[in-house]
PDB file of N, CA and C in Angstrom:
ATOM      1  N   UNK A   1      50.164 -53.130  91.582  1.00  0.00           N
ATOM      2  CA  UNK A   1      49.921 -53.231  90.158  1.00  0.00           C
ATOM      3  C   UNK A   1      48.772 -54.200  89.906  1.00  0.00           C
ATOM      4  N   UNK A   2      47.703 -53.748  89.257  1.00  0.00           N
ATOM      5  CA  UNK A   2      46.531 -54.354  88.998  1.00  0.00           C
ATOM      6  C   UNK A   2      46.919 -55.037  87.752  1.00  0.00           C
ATOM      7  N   UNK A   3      46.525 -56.321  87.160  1.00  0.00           N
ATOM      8  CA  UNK A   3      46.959 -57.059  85.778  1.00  0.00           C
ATOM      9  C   UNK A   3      45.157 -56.906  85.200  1.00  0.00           C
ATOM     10  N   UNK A   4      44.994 -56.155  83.708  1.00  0.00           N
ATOM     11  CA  UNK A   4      44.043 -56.515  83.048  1.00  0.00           C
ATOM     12  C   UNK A   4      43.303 -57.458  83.026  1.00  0.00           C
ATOM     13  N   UNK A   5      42.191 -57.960  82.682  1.00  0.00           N
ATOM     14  CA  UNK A   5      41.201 -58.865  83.245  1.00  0.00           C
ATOM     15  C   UNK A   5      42.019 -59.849  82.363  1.00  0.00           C
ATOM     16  N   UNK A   6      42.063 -59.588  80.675  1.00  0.00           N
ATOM     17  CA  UNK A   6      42.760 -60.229  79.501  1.00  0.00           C
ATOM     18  C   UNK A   6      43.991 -60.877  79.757  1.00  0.00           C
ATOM     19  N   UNK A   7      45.076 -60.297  80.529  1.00  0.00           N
ATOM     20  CA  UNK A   7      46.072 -60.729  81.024  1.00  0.00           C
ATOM     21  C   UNK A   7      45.976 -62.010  81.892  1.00  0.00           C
ATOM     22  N   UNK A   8      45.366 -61.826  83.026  1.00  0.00           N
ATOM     23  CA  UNK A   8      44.503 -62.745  84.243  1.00  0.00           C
ATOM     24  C   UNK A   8      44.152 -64.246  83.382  1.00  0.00           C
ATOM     25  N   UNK A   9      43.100 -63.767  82.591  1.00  0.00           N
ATOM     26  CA  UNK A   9      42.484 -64.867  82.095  1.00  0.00           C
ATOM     27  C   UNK A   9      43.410 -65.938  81.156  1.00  0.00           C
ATOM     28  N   UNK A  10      44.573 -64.733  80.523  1.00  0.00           N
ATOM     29  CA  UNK A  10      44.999 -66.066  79.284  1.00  0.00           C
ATOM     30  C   UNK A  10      46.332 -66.833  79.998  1.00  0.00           C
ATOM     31  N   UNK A  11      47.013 -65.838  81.577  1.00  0.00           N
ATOM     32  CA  UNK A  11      48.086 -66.656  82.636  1.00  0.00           C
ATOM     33  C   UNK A  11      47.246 -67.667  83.352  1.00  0.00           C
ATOM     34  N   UNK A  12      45.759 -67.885  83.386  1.00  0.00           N
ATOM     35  CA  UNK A  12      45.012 -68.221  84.163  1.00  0.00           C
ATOM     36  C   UNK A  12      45.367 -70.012  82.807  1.00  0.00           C
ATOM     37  N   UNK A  13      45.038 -69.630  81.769  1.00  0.00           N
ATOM     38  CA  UNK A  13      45.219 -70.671  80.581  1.00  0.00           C
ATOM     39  C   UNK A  13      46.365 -71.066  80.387  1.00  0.00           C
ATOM     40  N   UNK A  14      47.616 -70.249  80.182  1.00  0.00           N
ATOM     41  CA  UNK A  14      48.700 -70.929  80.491  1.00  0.00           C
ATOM     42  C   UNK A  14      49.333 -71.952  81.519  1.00  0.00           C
ATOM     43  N   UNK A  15      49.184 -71.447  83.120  1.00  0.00           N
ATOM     44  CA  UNK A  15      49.680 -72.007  83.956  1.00  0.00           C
ATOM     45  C   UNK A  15      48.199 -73.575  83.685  1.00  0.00           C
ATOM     46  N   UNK A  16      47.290 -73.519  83.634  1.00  0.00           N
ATOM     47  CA  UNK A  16      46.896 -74.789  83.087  1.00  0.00           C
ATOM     48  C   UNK A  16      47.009 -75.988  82.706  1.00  0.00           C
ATOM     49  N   UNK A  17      47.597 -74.877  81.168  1.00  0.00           N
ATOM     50  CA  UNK A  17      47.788 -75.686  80.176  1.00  0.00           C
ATOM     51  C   UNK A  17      49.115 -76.306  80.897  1.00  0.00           C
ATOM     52  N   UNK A  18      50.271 -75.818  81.237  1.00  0.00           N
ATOM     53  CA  UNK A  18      51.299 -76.188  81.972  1.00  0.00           C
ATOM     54  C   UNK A  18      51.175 -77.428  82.771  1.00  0.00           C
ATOM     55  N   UNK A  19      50.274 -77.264  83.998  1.00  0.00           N
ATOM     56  CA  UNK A  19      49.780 -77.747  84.779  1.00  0.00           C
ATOM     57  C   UNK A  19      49.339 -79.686  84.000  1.00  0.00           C
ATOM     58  N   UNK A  20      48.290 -79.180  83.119  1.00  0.00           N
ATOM     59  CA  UNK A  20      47.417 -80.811  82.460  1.00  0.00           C
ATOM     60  C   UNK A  20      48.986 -80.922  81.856  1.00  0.00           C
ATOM     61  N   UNK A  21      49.870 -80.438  81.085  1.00  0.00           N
ATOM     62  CA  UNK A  21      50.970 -81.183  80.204  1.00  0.00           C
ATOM     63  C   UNK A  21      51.839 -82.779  81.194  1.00  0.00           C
ATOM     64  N   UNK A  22      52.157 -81.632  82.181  1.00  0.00           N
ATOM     65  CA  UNK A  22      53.126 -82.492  83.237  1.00  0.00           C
ATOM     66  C   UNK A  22      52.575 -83.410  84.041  1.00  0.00           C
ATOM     67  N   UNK A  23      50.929 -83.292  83.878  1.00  0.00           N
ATOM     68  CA  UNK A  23      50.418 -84.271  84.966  1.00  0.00           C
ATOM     69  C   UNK A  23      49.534 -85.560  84.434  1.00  0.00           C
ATOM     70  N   UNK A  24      49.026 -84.698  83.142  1.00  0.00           N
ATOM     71  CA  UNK A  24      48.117 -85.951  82.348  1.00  0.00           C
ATOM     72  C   UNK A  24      48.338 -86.202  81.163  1.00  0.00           C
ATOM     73  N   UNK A  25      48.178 -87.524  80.600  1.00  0.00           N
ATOM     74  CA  UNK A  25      48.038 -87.713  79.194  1.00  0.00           C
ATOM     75  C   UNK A  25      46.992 -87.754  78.200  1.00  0.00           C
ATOM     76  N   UNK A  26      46.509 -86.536  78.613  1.00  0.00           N
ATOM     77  CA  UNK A  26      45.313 -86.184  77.767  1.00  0.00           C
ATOM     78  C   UNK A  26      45.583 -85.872  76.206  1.00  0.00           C
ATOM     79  N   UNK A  27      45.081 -85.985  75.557  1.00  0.00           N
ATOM     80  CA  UNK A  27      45.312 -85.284  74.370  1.00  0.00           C
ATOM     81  C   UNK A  27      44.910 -83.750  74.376  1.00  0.00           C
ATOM     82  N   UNK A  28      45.900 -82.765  73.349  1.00  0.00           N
ATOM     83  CA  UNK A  28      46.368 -81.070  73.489  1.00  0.00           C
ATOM     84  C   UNK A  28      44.554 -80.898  73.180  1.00  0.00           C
ATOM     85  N   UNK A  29      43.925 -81.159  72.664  1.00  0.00           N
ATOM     86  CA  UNK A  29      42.875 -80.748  72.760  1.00  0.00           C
ATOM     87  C   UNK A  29      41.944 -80.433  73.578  1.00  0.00           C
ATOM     88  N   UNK A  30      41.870 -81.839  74.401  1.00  0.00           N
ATOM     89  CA  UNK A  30      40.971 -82.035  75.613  1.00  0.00           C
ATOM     90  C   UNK A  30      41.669 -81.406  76.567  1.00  0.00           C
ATOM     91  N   UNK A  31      43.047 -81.090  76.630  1.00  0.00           N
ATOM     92  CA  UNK A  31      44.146 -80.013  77.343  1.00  0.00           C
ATOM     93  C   UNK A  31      43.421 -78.715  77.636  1.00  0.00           C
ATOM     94  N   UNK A  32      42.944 -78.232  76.273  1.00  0.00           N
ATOM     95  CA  UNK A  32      43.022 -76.413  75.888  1.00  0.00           C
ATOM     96  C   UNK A  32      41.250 -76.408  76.362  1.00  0.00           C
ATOM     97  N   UNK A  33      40.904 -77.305  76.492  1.00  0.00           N
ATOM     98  CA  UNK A  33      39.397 -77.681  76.733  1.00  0.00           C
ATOM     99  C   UNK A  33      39.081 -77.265  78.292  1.00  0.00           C
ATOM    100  N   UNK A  34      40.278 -78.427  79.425  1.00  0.00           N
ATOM    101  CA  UNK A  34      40.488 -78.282  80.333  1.00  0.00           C
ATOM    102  C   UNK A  34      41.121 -76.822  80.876  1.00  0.00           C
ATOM    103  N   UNK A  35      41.773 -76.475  80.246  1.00  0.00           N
ATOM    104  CA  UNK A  35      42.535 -75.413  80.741  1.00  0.00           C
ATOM    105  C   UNK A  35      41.394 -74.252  80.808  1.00  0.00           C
ATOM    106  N   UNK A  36      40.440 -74.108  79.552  1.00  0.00           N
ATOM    107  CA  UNK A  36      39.445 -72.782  79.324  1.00  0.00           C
ATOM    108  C   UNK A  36      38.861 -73.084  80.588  1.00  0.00           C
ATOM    109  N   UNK A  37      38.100 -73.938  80.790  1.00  0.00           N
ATOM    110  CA  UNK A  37      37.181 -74.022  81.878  1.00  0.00           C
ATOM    111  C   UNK A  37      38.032 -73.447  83.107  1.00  0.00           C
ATOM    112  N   UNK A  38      39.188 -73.937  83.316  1.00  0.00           N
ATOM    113  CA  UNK A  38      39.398 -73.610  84.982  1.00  0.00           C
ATOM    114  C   UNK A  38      40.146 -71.700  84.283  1.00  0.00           C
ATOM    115  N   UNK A  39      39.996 -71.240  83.187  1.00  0.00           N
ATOM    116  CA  UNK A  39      40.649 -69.942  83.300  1.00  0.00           C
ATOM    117  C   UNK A  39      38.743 -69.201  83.523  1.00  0.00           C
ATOM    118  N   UNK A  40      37.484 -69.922  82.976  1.00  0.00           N
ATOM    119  CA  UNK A  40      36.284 -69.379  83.231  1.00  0.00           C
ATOM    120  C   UNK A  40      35.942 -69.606  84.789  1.00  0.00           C
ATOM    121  N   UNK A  41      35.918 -70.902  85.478  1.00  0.00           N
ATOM    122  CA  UNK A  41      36.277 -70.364  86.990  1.00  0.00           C
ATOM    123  C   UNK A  41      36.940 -69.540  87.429  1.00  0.00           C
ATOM    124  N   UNK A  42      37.738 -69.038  87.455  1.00  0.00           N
ATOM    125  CA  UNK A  42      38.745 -68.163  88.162  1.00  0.00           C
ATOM    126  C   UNK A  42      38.147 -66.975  87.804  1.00  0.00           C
ATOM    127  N   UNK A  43      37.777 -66.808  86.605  1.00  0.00           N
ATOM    128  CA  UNK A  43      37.158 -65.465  86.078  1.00  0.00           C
ATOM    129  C   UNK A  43      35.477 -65.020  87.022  1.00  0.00           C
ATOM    130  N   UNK A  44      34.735 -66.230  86.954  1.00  0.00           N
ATOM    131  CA  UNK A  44      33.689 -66.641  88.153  1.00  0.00           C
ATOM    132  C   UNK A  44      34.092 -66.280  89.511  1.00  0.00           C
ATOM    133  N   UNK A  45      35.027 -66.726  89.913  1.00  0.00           N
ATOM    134  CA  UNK A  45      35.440 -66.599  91.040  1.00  0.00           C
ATOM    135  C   UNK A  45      35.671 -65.071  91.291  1.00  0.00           C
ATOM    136  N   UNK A  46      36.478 -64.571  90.563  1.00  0.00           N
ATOM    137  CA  UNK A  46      37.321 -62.564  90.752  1.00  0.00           C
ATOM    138  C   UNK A  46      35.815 -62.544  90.365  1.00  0.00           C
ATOM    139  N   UNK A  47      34.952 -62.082  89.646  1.00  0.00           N
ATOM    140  CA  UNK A  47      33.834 -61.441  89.458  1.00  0.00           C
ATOM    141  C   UNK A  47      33.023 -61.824  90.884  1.00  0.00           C
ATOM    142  N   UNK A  48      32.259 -62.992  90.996  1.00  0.00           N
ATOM    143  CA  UNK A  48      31.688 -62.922  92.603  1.00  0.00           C
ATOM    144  C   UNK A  48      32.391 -62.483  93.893  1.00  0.00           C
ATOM    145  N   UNK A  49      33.684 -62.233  93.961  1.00  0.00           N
ATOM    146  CA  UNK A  49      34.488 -61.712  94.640  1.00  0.00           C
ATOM    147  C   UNK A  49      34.483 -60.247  95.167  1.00  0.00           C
ATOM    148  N   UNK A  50      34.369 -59.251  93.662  1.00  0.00           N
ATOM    149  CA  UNK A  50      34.061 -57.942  93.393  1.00  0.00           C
ATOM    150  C   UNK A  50      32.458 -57.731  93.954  1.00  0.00           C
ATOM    151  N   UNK A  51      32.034 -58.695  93.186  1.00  0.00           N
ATOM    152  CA  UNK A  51      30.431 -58.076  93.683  1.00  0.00           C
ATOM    153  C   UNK A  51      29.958 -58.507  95.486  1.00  0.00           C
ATOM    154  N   UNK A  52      30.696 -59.560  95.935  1.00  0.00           N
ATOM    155  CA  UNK A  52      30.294 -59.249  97.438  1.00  0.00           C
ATOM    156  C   UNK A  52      31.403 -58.392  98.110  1.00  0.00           C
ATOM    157  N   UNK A  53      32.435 -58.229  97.293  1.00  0.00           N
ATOM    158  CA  UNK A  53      33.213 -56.373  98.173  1.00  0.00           C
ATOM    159  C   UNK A  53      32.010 -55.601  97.986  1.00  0.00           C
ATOM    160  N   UNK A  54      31.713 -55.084  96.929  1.00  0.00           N
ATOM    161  CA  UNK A  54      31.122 -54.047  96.351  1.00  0.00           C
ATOM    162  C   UNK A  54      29.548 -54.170  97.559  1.00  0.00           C
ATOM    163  N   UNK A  55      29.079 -55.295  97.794  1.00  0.00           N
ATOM    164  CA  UNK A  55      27.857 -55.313  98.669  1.00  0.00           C
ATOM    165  C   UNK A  55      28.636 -54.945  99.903  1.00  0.00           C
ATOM    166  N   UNK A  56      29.400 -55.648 100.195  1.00  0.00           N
ATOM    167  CA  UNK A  56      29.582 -55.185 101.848  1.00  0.00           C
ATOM    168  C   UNK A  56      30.089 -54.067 101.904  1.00  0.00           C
ATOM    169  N   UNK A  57      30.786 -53.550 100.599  1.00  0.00           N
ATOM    170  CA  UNK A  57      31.192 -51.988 101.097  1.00  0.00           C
ATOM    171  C   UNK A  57      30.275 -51.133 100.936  1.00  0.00           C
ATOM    172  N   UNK A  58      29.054 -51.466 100.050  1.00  0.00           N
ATOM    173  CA  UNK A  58      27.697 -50.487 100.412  1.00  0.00           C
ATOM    174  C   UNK A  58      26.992 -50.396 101.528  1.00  0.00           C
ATOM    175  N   UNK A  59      26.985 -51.640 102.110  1.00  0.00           N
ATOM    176  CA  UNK A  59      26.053 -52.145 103.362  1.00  0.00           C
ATOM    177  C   UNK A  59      27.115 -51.253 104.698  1.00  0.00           C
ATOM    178  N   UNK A  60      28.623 -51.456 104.524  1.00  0.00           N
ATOM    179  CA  UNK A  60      28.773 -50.860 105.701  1.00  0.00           C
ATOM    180  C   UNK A  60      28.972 -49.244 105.541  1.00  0.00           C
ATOM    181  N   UNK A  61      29.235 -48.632 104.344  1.00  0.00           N
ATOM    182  CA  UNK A  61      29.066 -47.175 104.455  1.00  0.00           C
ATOM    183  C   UNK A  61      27.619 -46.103 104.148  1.00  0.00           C
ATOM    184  N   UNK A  62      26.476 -46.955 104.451  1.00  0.00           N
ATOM    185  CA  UNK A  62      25.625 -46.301 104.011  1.00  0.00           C
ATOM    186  C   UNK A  62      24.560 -45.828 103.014  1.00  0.00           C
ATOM    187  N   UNK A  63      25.738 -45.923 101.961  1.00  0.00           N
ATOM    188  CA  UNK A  63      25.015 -45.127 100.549  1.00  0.00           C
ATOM    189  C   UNK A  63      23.701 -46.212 100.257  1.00  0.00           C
ATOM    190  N   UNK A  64      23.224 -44.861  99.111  1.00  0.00           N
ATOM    191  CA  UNK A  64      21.631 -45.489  98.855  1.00  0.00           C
ATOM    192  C   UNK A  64      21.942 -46.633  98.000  1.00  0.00           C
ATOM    193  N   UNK A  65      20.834 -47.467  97.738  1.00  0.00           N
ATOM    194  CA  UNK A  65      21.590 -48.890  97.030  1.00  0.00           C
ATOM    195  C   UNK A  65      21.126 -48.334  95.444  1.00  0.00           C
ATOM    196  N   UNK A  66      21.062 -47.134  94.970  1.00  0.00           N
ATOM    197  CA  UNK A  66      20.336 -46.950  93.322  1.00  0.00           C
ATOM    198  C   UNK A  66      21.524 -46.424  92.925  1.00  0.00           C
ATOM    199  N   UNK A  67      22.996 -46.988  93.199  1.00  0.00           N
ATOM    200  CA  UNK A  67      24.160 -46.301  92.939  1.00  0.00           C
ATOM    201  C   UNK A  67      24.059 -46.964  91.467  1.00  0.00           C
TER     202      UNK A  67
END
């Protein structure tokens, strides 16, 4: 089961937000601040992920690269 990118990104913000509650005393702001950024890494991360599958699976089967 594949989870929507939308899904990904806002469990990516939850477990976070979770995460800064129990560990720091930040204020909920600088929280939801912290939390976006590491749900835009992760999103960074699955996207450069896809695109070097997507290269090495061109490079090892051949096809022309004007796919």
């Amino acid at each position: 089961m594949v989870l929507p990118s939308g899904a990904l990104w806002a469990s990516a913000i939850g477990a976070s937000l979770a995460y800064s509650r129990a560990k720091s005393p930040l204020k909920p702001s600088l929280r939801l601040i912290h939390a976006r950024m590491h749900a835009q890494a992760l999103t960074l991360a699955v996207l450069s992920s896809a695109a070097a599958y997507h290269y090495y699976e061109q490079r090892t089967t051949g096809e022309p690269k004007n796919n």
